[in-house]
Protein backbone atom coordinates (compact mmCIF):
# COMPACT_ATOMS: atom_id res chain seq x y z
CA UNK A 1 61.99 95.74 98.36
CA UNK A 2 63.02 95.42 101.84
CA UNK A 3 63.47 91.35 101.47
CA UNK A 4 64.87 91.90 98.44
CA UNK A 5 67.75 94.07 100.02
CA UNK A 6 68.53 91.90 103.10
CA UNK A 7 68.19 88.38 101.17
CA UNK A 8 71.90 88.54 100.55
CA UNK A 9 72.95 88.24 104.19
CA UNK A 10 70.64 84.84 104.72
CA UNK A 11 72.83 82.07 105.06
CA UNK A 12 72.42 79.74 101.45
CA UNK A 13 71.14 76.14 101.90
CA UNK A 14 71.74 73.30 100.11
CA UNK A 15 69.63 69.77 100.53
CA UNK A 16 68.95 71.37 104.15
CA UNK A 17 72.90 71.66 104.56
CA UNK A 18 74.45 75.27 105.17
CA UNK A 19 77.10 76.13 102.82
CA UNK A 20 77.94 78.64 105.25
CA UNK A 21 80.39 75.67 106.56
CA UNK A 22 81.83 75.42 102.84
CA UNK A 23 82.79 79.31 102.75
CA UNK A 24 84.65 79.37 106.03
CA UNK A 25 86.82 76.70 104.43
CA UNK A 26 87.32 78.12 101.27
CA UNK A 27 89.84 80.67 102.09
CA UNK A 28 92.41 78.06 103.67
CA UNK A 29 92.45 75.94 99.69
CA UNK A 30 92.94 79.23 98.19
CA UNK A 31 96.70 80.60 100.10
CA UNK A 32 99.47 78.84 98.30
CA UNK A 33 101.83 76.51 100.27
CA UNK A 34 105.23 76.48 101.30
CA UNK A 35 107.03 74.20 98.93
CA UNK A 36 110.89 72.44 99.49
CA UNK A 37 112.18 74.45 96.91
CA UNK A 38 115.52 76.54 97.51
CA UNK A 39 113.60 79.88 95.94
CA UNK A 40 109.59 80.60 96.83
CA UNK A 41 107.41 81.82 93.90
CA UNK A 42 106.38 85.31 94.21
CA UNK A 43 102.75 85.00 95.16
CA UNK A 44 104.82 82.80 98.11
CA UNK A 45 107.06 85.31 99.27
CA UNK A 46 104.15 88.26 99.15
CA UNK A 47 102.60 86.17 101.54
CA UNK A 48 105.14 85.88 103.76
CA UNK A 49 106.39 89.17 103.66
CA UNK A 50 102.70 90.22 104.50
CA UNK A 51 102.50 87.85 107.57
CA UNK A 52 106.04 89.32 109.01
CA UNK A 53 104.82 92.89 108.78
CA UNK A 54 101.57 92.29 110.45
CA UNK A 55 102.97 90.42 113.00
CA UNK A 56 105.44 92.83 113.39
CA UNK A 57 102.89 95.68 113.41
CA UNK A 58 100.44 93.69 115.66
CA UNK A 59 103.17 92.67 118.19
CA UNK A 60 105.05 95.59 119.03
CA UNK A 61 102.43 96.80 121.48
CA UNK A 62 102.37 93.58 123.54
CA UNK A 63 104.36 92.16 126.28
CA UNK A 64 107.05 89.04 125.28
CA UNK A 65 105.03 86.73 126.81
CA UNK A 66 101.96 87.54 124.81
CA UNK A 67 104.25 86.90 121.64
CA UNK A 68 102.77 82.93 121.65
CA UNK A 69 99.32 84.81 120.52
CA UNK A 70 101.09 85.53 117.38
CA UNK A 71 99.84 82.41 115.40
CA UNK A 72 96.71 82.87 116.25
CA UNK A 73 96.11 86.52 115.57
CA UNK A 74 97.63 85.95 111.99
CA UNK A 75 95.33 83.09 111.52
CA UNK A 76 92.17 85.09 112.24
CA UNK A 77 93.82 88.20 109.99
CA UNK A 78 93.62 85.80 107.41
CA UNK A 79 90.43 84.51 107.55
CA UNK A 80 88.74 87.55 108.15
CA UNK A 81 90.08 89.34 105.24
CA UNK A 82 89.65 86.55 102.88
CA UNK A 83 86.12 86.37 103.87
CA UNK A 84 85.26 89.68 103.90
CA UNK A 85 86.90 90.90 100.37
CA UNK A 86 85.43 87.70 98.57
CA UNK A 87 82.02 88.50 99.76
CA UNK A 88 82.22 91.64 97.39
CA UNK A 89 82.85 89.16 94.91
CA UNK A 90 78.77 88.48 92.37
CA UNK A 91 76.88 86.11 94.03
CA UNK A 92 78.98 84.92 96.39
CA UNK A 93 77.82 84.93 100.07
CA UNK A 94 79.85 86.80 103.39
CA UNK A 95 79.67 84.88 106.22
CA UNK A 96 81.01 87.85 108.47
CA UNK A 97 77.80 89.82 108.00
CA UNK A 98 76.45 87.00 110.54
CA UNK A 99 76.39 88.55 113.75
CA UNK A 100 76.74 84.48 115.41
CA UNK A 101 79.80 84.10 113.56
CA UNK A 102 81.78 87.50 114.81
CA UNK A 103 80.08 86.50 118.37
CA UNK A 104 81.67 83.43 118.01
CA UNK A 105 85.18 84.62 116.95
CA UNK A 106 85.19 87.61 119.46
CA UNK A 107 83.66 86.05 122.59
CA UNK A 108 86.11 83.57 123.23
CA UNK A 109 89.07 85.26 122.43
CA UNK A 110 88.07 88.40 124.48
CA UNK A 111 87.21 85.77 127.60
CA UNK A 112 90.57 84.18 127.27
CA UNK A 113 92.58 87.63 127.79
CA UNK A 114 90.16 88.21 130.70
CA UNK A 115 91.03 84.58 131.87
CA UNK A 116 94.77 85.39 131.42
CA UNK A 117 94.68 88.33 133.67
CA UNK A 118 92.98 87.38 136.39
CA UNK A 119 94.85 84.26 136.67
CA UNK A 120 98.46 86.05 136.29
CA UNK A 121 97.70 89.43 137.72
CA UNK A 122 94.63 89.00 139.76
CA UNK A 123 94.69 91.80 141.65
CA UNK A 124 95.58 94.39 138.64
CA UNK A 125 92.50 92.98 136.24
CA UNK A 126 90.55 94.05 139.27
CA UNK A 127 91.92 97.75 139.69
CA UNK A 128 90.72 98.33 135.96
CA UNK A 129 87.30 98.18 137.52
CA UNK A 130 88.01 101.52 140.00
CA UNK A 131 90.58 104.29 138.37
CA UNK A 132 93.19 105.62 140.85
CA UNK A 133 91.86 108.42 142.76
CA UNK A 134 88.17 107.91 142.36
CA UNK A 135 86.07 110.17 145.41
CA UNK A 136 84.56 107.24 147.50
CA UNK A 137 80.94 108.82 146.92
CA UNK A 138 81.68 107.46 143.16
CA UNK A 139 83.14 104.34 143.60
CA UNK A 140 80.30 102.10 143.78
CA UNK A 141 79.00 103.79 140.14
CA UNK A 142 82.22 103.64 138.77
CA UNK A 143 82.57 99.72 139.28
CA UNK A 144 79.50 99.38 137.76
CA UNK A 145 80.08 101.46 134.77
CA UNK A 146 84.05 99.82 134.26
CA UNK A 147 82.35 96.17 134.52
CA UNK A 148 79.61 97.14 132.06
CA UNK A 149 82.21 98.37 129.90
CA UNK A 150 84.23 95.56 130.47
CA UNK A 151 81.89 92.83 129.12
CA UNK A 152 80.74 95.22 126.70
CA UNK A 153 83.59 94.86 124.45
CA UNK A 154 82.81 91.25 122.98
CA UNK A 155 79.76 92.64 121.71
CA UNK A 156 81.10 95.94 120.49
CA UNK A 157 84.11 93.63 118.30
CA UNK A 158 81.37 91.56 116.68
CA UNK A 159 78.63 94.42 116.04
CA UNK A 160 81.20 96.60 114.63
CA UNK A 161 82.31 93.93 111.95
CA UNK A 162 78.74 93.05 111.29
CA UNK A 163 77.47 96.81 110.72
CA UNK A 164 80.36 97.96 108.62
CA UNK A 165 80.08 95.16 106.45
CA UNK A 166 76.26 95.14 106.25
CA UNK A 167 76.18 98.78 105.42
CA UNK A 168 78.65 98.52 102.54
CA UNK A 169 76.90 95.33 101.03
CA UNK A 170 73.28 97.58 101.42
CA UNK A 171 74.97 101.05 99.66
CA UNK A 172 76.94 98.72 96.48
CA UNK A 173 73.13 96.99 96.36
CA UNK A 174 71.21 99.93 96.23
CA UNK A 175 73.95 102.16 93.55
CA UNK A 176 73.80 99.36 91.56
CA UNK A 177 70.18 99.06 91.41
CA UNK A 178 69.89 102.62 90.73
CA UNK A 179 72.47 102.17 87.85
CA UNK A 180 70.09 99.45 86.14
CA UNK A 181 67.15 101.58 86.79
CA UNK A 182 68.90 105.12 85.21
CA UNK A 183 70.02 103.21 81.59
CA UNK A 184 67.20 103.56 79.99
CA UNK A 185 66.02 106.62 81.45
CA UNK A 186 69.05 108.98 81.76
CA UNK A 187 72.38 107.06 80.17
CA UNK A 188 74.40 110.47 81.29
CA UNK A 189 73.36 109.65 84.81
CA UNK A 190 73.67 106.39 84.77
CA UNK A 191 77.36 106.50 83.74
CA UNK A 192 78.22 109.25 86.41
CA UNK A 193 76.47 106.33 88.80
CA UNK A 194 78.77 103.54 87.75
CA UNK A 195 81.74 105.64 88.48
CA UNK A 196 80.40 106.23 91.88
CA UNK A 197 79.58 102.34 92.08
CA UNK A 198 83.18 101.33 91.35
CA UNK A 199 84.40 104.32 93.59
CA UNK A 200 82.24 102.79 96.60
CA UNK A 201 83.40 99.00 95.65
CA UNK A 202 87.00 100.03 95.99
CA UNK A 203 86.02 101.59 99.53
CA UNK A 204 84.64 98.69 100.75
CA UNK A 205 88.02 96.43 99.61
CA UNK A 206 89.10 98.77 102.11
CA UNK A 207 86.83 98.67 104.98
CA UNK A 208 87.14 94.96 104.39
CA UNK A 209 90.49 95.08 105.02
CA UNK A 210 90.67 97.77 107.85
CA UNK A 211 87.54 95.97 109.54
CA UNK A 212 89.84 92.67 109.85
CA UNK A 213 92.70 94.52 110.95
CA UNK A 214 90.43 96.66 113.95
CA UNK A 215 89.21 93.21 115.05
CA UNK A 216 93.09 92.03 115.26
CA UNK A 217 94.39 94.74 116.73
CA UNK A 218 91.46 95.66 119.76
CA UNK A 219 91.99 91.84 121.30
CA UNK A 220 95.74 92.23 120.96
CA UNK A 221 95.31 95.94 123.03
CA UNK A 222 92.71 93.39 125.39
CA UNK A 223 95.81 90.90 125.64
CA UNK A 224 98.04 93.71 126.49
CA UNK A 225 95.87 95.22 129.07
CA UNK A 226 96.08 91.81 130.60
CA UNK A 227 99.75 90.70 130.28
């Protein structure tokens, strides 16, 4: 039972080739195009009128010159809530339940706002590390605590995105196992089930969603604390 439940979250192979490499590419075939017409369709101008209000919402917090991360943080927006809603999708696999993959988004981005800061403010990415006013008893505990905390966060971006996820795949697996298993025994049941099936698949659209937008938003706060 317990192989059964966690065999959705093993990467599928194919002739000893991951198609974990063809799902990370799907979502860029599936956003329409700009086109030289005068007038965009209206799947077109959804699109951008969803990119200006999340880079808008993003960006409001951060410093001008932290602006030219705008590209990038609507890039990773996109990708992570395509991936994440069409892994709710039947038989499809979700590469963000990988913990390697949200490592390997988070990591680098979180070390580049680091980077920023101490090249451009040096000496106030280092006063993070001991709060203004600390007794001097408590200082040497207190930079250990703010560096710990510090390179922490990487790991607290990517296990947060991998948990939620996980979790929601594991409840939807397990109500609609129970559903299968409560037709022929109790139809009333059953029923009341399914309701509460398509009432948790409609959350996790949701924490799909949210989940993306957390990731976004924490390394933009990073960038900030940087700038």
């Amino acid at each position: 039972m317990t192989l059964g439940l966690f065999d959705q979250f093993m990467s599928p192979m194919l002739l000893g080739i991951p198609l974990i490499l063809i799902a990370l590419s799907l979502p860029w075939i599936l956003f329409p195009r700009p086109t030289a017409h005068w007038l965009d369709d209206r799947l077109l101008a959804l699109q951008g009128h969803f990119v200006n209000n999340f880079t808008h919402q993003i960006l409001q917090s951060v410093n001008p010159k932290g602006h030219k991360w705008a590209v990038l943080f609507m890039t990773l927006m996109l990708l992570l809530v395509t991936l994440n809603t069409l892994g709710l999708l039947p038989y499809t696999f979700t590469p963000t339940t990988q913990l390697s993959l949200n490592m390997a988004l988070a990591a680098p981005l979180w070390l580049a706002t680091v980077l920023i800061g101490a090249r451009h403010q040096p000496t106030h990415a280092l006063g993070h590390l001991l709060p203004e006013g600390t007794p001097t008893l408590l200082i040497p505990l207190l930079v250990i605590i703010e560096t710990a905390s510090l390179f922490i966060r990487p790991f607290a971006l990517g296990v947060r995105l991998t948990a939620n996820l996980t979790a929601g795949h594991l409840l939807i697996q397990l109500t609609a196992t129970a559903v299968f298993v409560l037709i022929s025994l109790a139809p009333a049941v059953a029923v009341l089930t399914s309701l509460l099936l398509l009432l948790l698949t409609l959350l996790e659209v949701a924490v799909a969603m949210i989940q993306a937008y957390v990731f976004v938003l924490l390394l933009s706060l990073y960038l900030q604390e940087n700038l």
